[in-house]
N, C-alpha and C. Protein backbone atom coordinates (compact mmCIF):
# COMPACT_ATOMS: atom_id res chain seq x y z
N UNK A 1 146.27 130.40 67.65
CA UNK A 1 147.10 130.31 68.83
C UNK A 1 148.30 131.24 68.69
N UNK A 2 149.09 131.79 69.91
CA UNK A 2 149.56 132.76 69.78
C UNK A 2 150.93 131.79 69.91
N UNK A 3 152.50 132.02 69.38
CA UNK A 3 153.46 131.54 69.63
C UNK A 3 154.36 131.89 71.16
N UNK A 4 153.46 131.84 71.62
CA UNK A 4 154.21 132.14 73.24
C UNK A 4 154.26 130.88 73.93
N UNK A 5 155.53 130.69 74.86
CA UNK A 5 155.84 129.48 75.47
C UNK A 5 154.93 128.71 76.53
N UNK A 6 153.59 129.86 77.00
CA UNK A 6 152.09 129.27 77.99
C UNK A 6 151.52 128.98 77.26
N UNK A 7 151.53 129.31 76.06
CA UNK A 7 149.88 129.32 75.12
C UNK A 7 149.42 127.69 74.86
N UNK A 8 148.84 127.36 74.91
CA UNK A 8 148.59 125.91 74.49
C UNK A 8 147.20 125.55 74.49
N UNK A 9 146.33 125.09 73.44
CA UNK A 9 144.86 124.29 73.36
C UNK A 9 144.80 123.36 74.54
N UNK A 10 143.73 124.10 75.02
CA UNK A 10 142.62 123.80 76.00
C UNK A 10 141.61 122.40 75.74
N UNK A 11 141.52 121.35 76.03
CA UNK A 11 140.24 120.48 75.92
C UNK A 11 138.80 120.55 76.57
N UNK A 12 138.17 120.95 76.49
CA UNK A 12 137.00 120.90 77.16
C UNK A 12 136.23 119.58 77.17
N UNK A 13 136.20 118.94 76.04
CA UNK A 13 134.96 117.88 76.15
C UNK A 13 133.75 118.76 75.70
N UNK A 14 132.96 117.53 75.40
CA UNK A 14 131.54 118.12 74.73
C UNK A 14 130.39 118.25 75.87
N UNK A 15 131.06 119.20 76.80
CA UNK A 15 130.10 119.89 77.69
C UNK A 15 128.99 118.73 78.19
N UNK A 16 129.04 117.12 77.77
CA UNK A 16 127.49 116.60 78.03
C UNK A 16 127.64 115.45 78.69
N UNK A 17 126.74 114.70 79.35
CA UNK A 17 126.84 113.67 79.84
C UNK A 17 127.35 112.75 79.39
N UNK A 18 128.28 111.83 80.53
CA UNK A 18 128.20 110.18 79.63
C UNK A 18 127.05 109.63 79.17
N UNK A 19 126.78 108.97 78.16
CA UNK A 19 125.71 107.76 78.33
C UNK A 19 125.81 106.79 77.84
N UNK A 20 125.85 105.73 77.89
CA UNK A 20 126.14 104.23 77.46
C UNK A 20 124.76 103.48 77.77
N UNK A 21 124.49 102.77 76.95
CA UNK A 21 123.15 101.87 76.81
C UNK A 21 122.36 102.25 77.62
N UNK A 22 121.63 103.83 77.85
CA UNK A 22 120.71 104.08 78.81
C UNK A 22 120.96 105.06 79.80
N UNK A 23 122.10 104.59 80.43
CA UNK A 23 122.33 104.98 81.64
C UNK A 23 123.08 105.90 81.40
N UNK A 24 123.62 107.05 82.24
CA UNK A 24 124.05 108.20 82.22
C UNK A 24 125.13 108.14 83.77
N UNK A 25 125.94 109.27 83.04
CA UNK A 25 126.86 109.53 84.36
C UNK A 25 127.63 108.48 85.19
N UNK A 26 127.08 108.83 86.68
CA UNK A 26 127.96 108.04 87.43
C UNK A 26 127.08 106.34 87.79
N UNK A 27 125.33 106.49 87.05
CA UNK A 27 124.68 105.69 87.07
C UNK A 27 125.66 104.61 86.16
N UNK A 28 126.16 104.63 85.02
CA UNK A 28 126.76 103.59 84.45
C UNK A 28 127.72 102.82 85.34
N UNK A 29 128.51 103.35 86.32
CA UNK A 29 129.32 102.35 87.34
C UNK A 29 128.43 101.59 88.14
N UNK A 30 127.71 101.67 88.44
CA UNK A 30 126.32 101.60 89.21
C UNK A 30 125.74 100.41 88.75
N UNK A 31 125.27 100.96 87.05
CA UNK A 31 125.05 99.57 86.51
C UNK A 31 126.02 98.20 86.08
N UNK A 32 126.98 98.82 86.14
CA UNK A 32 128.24 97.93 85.86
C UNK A 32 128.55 96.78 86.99
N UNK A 33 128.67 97.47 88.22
CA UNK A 33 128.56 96.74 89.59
C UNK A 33 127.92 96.27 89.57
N UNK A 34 126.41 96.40 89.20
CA UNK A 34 125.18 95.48 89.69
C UNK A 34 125.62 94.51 88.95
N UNK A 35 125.97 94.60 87.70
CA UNK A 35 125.67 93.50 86.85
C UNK A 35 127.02 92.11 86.88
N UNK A 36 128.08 93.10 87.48
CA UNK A 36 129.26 92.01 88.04
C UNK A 36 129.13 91.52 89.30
N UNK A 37 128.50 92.34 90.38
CA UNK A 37 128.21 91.58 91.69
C UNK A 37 126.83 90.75 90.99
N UNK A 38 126.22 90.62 90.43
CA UNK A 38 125.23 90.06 90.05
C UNK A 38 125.53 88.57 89.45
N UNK A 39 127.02 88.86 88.56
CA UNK A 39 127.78 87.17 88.02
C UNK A 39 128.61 86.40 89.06
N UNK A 40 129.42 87.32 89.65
CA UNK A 40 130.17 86.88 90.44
C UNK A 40 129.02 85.62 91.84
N UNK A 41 128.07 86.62 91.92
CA UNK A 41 127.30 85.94 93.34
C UNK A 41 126.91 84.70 92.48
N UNK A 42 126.62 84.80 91.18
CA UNK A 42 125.65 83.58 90.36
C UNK A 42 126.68 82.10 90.44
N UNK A 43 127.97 83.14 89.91
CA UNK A 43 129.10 81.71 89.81
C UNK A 43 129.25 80.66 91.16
N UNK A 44 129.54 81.71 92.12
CA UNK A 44 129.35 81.23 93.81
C UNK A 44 128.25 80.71 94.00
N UNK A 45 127.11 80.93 93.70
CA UNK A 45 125.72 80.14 93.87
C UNK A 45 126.13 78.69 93.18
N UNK A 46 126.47 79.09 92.10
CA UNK A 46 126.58 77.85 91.23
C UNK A 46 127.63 76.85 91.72
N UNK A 47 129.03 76.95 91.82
CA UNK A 47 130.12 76.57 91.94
C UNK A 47 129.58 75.50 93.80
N UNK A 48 128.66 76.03 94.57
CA UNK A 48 128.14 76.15 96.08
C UNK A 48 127.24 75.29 96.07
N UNK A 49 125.91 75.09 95.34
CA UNK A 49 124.54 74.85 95.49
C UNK A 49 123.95 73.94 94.21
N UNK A 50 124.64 74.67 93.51
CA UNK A 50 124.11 74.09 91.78
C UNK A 50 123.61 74.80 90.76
N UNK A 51 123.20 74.56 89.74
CA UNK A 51 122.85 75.23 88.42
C UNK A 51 121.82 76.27 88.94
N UNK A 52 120.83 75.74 89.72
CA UNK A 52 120.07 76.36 89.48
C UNK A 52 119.43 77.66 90.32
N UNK A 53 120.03 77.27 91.55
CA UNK A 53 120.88 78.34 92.43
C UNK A 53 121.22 79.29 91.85
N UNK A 54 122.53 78.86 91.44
CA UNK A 54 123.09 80.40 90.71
C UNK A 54 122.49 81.02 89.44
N UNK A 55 121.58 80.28 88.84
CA UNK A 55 121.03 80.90 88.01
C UNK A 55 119.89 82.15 88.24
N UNK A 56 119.14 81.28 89.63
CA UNK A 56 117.98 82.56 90.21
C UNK A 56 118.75 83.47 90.86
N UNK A 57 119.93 83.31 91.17
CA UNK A 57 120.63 84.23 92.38
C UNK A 57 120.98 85.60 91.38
N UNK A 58 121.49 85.23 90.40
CA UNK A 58 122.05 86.19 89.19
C UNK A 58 120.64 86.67 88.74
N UNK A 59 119.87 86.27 88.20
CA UNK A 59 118.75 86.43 87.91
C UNK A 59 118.23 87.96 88.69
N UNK A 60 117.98 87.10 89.84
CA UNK A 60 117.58 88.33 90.98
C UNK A 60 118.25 89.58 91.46
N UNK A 61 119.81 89.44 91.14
CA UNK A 61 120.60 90.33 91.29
C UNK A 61 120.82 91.28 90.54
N UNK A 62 120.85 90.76 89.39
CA UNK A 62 120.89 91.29 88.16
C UNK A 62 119.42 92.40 88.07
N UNK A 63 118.64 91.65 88.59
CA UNK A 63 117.32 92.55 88.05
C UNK A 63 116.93 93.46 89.40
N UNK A 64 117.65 93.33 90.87
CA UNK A 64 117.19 94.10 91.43
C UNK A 64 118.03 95.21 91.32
N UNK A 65 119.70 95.41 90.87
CA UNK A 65 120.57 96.08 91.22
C UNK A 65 120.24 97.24 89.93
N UNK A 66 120.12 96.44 88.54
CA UNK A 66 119.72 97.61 87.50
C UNK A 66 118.51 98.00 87.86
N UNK A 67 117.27 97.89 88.45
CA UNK A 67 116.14 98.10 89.16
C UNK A 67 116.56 99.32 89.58
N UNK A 68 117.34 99.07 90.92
CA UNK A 68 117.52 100.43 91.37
C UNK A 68 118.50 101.50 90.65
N UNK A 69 119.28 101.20 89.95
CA UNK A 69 120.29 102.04 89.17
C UNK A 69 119.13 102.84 88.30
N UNK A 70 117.91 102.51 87.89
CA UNK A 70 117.15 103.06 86.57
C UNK A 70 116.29 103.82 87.61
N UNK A 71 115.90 103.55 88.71
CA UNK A 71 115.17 104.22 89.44
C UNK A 71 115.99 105.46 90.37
N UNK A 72 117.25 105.51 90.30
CA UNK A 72 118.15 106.26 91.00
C UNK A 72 118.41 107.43 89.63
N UNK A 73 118.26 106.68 88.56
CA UNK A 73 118.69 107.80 87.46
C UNK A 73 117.73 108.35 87.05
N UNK A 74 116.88 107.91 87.48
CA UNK A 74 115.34 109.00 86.98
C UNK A 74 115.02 109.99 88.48
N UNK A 75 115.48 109.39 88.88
CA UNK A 75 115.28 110.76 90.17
C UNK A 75 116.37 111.26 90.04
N UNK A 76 117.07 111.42 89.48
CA UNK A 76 118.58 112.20 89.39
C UNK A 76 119.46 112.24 89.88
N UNK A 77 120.80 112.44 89.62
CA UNK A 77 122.20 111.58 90.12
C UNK A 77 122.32 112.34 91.85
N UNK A 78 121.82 113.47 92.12
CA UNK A 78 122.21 113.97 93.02
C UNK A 78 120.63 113.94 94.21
N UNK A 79 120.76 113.66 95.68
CA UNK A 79 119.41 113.36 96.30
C UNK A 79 119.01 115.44 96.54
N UNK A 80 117.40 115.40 96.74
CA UNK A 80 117.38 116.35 96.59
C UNK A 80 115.94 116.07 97.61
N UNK A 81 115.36 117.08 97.93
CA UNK A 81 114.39 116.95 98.58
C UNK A 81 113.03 117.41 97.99
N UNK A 82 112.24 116.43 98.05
CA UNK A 82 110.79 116.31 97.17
C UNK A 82 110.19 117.01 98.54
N UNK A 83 109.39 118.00 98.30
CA UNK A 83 108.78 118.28 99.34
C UNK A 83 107.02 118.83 98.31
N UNK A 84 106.19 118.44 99.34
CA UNK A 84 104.55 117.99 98.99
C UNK A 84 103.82 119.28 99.31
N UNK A 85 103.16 120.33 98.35
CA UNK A 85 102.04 120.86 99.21
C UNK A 85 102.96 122.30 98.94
N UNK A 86 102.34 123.34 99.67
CA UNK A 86 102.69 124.59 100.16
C UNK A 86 103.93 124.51 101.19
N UNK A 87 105.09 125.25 100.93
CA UNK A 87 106.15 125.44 102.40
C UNK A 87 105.59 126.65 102.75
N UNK A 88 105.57 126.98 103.87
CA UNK A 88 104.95 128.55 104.87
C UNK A 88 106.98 128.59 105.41
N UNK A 89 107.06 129.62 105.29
CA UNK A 89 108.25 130.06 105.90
C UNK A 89 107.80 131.03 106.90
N UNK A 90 108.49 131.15 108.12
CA UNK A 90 108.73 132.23 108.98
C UNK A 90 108.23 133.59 108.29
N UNK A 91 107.87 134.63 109.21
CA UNK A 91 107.91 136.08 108.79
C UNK A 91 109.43 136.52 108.74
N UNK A 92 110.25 136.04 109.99
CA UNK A 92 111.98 136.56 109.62
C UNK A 92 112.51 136.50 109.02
N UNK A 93 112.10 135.13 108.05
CA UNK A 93 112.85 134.52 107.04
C UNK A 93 112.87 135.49 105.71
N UNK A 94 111.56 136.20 105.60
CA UNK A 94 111.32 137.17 104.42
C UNK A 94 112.09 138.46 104.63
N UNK A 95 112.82 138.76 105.43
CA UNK A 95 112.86 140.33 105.87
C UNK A 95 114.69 140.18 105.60
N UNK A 96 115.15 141.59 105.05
CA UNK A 96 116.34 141.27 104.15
C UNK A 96 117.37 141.32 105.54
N UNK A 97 118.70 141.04 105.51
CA UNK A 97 119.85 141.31 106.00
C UNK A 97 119.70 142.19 106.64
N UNK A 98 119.95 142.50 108.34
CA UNK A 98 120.01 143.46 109.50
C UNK A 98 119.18 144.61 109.41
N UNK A 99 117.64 143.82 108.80
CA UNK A 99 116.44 144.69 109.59
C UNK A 99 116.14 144.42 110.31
N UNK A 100 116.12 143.12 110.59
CA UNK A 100 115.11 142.22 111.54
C UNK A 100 116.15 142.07 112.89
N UNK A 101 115.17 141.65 113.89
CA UNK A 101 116.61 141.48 115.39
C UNK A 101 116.25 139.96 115.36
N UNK A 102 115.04 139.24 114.97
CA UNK A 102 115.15 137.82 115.27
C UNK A 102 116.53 137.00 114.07
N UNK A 103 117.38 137.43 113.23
CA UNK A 103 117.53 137.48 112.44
C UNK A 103 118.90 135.92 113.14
């Protein structure tokens, strides 16, 4: 480092994803929520209905919300479009910058 009064170490981080027990990124809040809206609804089931209420309610919550968090992180954090088969594009579409007049 140079002794000048701007100079100062930079942090980067290790360039890589979060991951905590599995899950990655912004999926870990994801799973975190599921799994607290998942107690919270159980306690209210419970505290409401009875034991056993809140036990399937959590149960079910619990397993549908990480359900989708594991199925959201395998298709990847960002939506993208799966598309099936051959795309055919236009002929205009191929032809570069102000040859074409359909352009």
């Amino acid at each position: 480092m140079q002794d000048t009064p701007f100079a100062y170490a930079v942090y980067k981080g290790l360039q890589r994803p979060l991951v905590f027990l599995h899950f990655k990124g912004v999926c870990i809040y994801w799973g975190i929520g599921s799994i607290f809206l998942g107690l919270v609804v159980g306690m209210l089931f419970f505290s409401l209905l009875g034991f056993l209420w809140g036990l399937l309610s959590m149960i079910l919550i619990l397993g549908i919300g990480l359900g989708i968090t594991l199925k959201k992180q395998k298709q990847g954090l960002y939506n993208k479009r799966r598309t099936r088969g051959a795309v055919m594009l236009p002929p205009t579409f191929h032809r570069s910058y102000g040859q074409g007049k359909n352009l």
